[in-house]
Protein backbone atom coordinates (compact mmCIF):
# COMPACT_ATOMS: atom_id res chain seq x y z
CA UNK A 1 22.60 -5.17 0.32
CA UNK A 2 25.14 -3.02 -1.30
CA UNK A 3 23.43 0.15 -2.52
CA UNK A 4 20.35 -0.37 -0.41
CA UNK A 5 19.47 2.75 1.66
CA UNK A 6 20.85 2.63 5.37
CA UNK A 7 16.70 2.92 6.11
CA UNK A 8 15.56 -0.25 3.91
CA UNK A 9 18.51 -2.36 5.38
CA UNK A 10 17.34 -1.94 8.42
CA UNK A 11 13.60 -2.70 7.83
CA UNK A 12 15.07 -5.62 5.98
CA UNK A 13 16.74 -6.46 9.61
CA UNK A 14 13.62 -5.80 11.69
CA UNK A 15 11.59 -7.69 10.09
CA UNK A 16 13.62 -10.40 9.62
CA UNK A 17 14.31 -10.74 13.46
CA UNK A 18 10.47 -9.92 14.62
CA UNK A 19 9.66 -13.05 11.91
CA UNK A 20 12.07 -15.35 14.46
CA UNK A 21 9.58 -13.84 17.50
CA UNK A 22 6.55 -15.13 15.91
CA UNK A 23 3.25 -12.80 15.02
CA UNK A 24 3.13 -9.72 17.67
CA UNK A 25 0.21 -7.09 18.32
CA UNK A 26 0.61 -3.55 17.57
CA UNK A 27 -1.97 -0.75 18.65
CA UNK A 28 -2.58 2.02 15.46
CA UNK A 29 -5.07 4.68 16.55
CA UNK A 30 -7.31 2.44 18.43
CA UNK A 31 -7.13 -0.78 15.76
CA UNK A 32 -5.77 -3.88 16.28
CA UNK A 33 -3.18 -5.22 14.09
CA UNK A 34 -1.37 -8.73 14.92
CA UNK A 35 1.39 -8.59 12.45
CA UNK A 36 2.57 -12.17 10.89
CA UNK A 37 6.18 -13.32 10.27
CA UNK A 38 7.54 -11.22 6.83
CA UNK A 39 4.07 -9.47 6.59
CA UNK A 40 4.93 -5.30 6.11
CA UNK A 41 4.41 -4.22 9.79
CA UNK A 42 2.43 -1.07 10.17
CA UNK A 43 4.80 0.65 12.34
CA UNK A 44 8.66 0.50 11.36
CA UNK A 45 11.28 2.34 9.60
CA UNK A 46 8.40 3.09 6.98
CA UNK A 47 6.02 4.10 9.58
CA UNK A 48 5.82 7.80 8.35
CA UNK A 49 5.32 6.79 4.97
CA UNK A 50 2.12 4.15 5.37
CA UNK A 51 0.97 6.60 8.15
CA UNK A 52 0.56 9.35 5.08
CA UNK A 53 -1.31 6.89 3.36
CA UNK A 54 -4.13 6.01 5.57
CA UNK A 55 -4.18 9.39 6.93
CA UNK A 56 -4.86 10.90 3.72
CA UNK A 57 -7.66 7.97 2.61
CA UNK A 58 -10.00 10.92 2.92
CA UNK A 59 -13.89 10.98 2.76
CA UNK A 60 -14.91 7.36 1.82
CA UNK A 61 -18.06 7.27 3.66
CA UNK A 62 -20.52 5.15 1.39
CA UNK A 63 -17.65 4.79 -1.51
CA UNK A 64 -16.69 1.36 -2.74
CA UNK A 65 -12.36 0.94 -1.46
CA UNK A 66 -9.87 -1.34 -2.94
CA UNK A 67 -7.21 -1.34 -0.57
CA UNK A 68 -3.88 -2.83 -3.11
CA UNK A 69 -0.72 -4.60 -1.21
CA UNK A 70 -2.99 -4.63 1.97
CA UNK A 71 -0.01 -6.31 4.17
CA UNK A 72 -1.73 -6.13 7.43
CA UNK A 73 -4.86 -4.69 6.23
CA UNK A 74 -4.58 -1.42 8.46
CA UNK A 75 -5.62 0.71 5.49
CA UNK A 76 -8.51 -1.68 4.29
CA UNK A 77 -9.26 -1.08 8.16
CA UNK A 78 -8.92 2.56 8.31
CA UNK A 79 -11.55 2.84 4.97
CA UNK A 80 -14.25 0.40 6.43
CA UNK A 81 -14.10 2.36 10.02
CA UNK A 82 -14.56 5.53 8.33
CA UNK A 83 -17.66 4.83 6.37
CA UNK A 84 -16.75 2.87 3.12
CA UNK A 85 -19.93 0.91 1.94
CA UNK A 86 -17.38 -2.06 1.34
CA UNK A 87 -13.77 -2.63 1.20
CA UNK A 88 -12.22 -5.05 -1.16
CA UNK A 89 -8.48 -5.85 -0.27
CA UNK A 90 -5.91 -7.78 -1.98
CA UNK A 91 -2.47 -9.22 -1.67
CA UNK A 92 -0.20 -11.29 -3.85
CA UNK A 93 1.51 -13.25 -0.58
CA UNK A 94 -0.43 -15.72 1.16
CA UNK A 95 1.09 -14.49 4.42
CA UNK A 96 -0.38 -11.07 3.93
CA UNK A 97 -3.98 -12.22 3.12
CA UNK A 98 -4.44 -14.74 5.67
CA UNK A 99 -2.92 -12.00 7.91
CA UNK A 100 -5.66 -9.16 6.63
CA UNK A 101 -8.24 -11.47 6.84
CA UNK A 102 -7.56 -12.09 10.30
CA UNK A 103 -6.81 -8.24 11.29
CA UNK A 104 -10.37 -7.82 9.76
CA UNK A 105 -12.10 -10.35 11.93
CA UNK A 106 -9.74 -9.14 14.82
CA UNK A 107 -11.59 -5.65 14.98
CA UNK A 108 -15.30 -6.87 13.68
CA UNK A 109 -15.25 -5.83 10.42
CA UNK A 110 -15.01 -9.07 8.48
CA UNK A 111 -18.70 -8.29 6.99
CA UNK A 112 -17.46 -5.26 5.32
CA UNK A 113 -13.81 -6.53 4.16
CA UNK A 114 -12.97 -8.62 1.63
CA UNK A 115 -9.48 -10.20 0.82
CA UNK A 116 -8.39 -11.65 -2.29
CA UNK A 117 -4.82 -13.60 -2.89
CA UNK A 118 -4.01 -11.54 -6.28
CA UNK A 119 -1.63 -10.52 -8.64
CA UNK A 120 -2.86 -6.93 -8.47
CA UNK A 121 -5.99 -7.17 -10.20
CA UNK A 122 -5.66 -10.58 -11.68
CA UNK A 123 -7.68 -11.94 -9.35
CA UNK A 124 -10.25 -8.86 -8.40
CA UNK A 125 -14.05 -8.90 -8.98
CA UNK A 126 -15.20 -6.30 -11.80
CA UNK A 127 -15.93 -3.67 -10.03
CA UNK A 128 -15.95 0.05 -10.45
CA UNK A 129 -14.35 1.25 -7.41
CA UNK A 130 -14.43 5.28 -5.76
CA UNK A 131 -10.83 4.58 -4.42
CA UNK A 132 -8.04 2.50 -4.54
CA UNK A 133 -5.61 2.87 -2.60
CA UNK A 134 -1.89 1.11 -3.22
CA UNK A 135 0.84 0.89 -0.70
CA UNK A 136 2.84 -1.11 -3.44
CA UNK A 137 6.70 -1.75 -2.81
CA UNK A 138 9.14 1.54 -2.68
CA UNK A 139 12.63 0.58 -4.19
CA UNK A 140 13.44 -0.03 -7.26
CA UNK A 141 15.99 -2.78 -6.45
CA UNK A 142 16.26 -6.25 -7.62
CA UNK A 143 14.03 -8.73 -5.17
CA UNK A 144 16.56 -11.26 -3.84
CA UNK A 145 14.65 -12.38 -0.96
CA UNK A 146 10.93 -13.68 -1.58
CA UNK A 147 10.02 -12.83 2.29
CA UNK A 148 10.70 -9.06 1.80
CA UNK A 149 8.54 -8.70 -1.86
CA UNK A 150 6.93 -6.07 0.03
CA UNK A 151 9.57 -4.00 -0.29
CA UNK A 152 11.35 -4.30 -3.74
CA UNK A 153 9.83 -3.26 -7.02
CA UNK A 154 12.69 -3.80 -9.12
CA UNK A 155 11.93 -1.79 -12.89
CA UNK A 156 8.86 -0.22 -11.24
CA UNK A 157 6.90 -2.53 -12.93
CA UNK A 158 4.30 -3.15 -9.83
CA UNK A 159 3.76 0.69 -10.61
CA UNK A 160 3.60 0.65 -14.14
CA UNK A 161 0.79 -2.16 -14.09
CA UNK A 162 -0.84 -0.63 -11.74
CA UNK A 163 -1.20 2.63 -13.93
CA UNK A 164 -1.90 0.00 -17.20
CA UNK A 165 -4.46 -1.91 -15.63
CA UNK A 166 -6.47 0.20 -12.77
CA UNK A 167 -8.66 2.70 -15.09
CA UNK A 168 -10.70 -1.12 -16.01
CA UNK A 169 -11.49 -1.04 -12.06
CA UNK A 170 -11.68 2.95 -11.13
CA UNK A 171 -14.96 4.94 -10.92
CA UNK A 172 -14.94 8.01 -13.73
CA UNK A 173 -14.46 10.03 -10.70
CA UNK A 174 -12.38 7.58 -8.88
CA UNK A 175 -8.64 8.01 -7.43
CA UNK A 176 -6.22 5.97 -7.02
CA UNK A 177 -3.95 6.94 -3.36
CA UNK A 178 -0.53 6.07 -3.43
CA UNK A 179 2.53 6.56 -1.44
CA UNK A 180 6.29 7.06 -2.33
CA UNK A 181 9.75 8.28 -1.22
CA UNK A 182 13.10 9.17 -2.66
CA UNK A 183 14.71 5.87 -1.81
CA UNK A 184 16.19 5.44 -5.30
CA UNK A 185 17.36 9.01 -5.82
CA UNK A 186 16.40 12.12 -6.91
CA UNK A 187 14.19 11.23 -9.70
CA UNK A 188 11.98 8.93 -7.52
CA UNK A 189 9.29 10.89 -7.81
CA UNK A 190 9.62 12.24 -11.07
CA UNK A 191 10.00 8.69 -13.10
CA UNK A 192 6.74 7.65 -10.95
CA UNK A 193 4.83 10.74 -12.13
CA UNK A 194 5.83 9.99 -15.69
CA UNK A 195 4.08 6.74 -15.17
CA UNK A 196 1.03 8.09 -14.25
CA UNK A 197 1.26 10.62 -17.15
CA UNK A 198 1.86 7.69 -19.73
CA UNK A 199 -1.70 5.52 -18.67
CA UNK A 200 -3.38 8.83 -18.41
CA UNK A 201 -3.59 9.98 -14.52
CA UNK A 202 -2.39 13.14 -13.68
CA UNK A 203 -1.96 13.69 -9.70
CA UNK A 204 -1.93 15.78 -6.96
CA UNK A 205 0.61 15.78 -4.02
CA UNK A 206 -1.85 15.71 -0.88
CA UNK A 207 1.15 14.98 1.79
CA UNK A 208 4.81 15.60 1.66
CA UNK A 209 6.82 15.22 5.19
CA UNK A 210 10.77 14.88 5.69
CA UNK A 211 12.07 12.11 7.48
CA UNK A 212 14.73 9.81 8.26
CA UNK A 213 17.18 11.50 5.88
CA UNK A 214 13.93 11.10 2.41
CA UNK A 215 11.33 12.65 1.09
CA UNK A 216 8.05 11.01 1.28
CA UNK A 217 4.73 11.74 -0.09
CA UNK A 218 1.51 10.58 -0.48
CA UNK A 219 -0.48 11.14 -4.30
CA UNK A 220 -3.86 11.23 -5.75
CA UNK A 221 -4.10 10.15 -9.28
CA UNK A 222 -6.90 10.86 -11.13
CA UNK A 223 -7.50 10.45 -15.19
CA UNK A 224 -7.55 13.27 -17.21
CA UNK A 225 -6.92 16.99 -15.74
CA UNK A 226 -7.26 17.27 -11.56
């Protein structure tokens, strides 16, 4: 883990040693979450960064949500309890969608959730949807370990087909919501910008908080000029 911020590592640990406990239930502003082995746990060393991101969802109510990397499914959660006319949600590890799926069911809301198993959008209906919101992997660091893809986004490449791929799925006035940090340095932020810039989304910063020794903020991406 040489190279790894002292924050990731111990994630990486966390999780790692909740997995040998089994699936556990976690409380987030009144939802339930049970949280399967190696699934990305809603609260952890990351807490302050996927709380930005479902706190800044914003107004949803009667929008159609596709909630991207949707781990637990708090976020898909979050969007359906706050008015979304339907939430599609995807995941590309098993573990995570059976794990949404359930979370859905757990709090009654398995009528207005759907979860796909999908490569990003390789396996998503064609749909025009208001928001999307992606909680995709942080660090760019090579992905040794299969059981923490949630984490590692080695190249940015996640990121970069996200920008390639998402304006076939987003609303003219859509927005895609997406989280980041400073993990990998100071240019963090600026190489994902450029991303967006290169696919044709320019954003807006709508959260930025210190913590844990890293930046972190939450964008909206929009095409064309904000």
């Amino acid at each position: 883990m040489k190279g790894l911020p002292r924050v990731t590592q111990g994630l990486m640990q966390k999780m790692a040693a909740d997995a040998k406990k089994g699936t556990y239930r976690v409380t987030i502003s009144n939802i339930l979450i049970d949280v399967f082995p190696y699934v990305f746990p809603p609260r952890s060393a990351f807490s302050e960064s996927s709380k930005t991101l479902y706190e800044a969802i914003g107004a949803v109510e009667g929008k159609l949500v596709l909630d991207m990397g949707t781990g637990t499914g708090i976020q898909a959660i979050v969007a359906a309890k706050a008015g979304a006319s339907h939430v599609d949600a995807a995941d590309i590890c098993p573990e995570a969608v059976a794990c949404a799926r359930h979370n859905a069911q757990l709090n009654g809301l398995e009528h207005k959730i759907t979860v796909y198993e999908s490569n990003l959008f390789s396996s998503i209906p064609a749909k025009q949807y208001d928001t999307i919101i992606a909680n995709l992997p942080i660090m760019d660091y090579p992905e040794k370990n299969i059981k923490m893809h949630s984490l590692f986004d080695p190249g940015l490449r996640h990121h970069e087909q996200l920008f390639q791929e998402s304006s076939a799925h987003l609303a003219d006035q859509g927005a895609i919501m997406l989280t980041h940090a400073d993990l990998d340095g100071k240019d963090a932020f600026e190489r994902l910008e450029s991303l967006g810039f290169k696919y044709g989304y320019r954003f807006s910063i709508q959260k930025q908080i210190s913590a844990l020794g890293h930046q972190w903020r939450t964008y909206e991406f929009r095409r064309g000029k904000l």
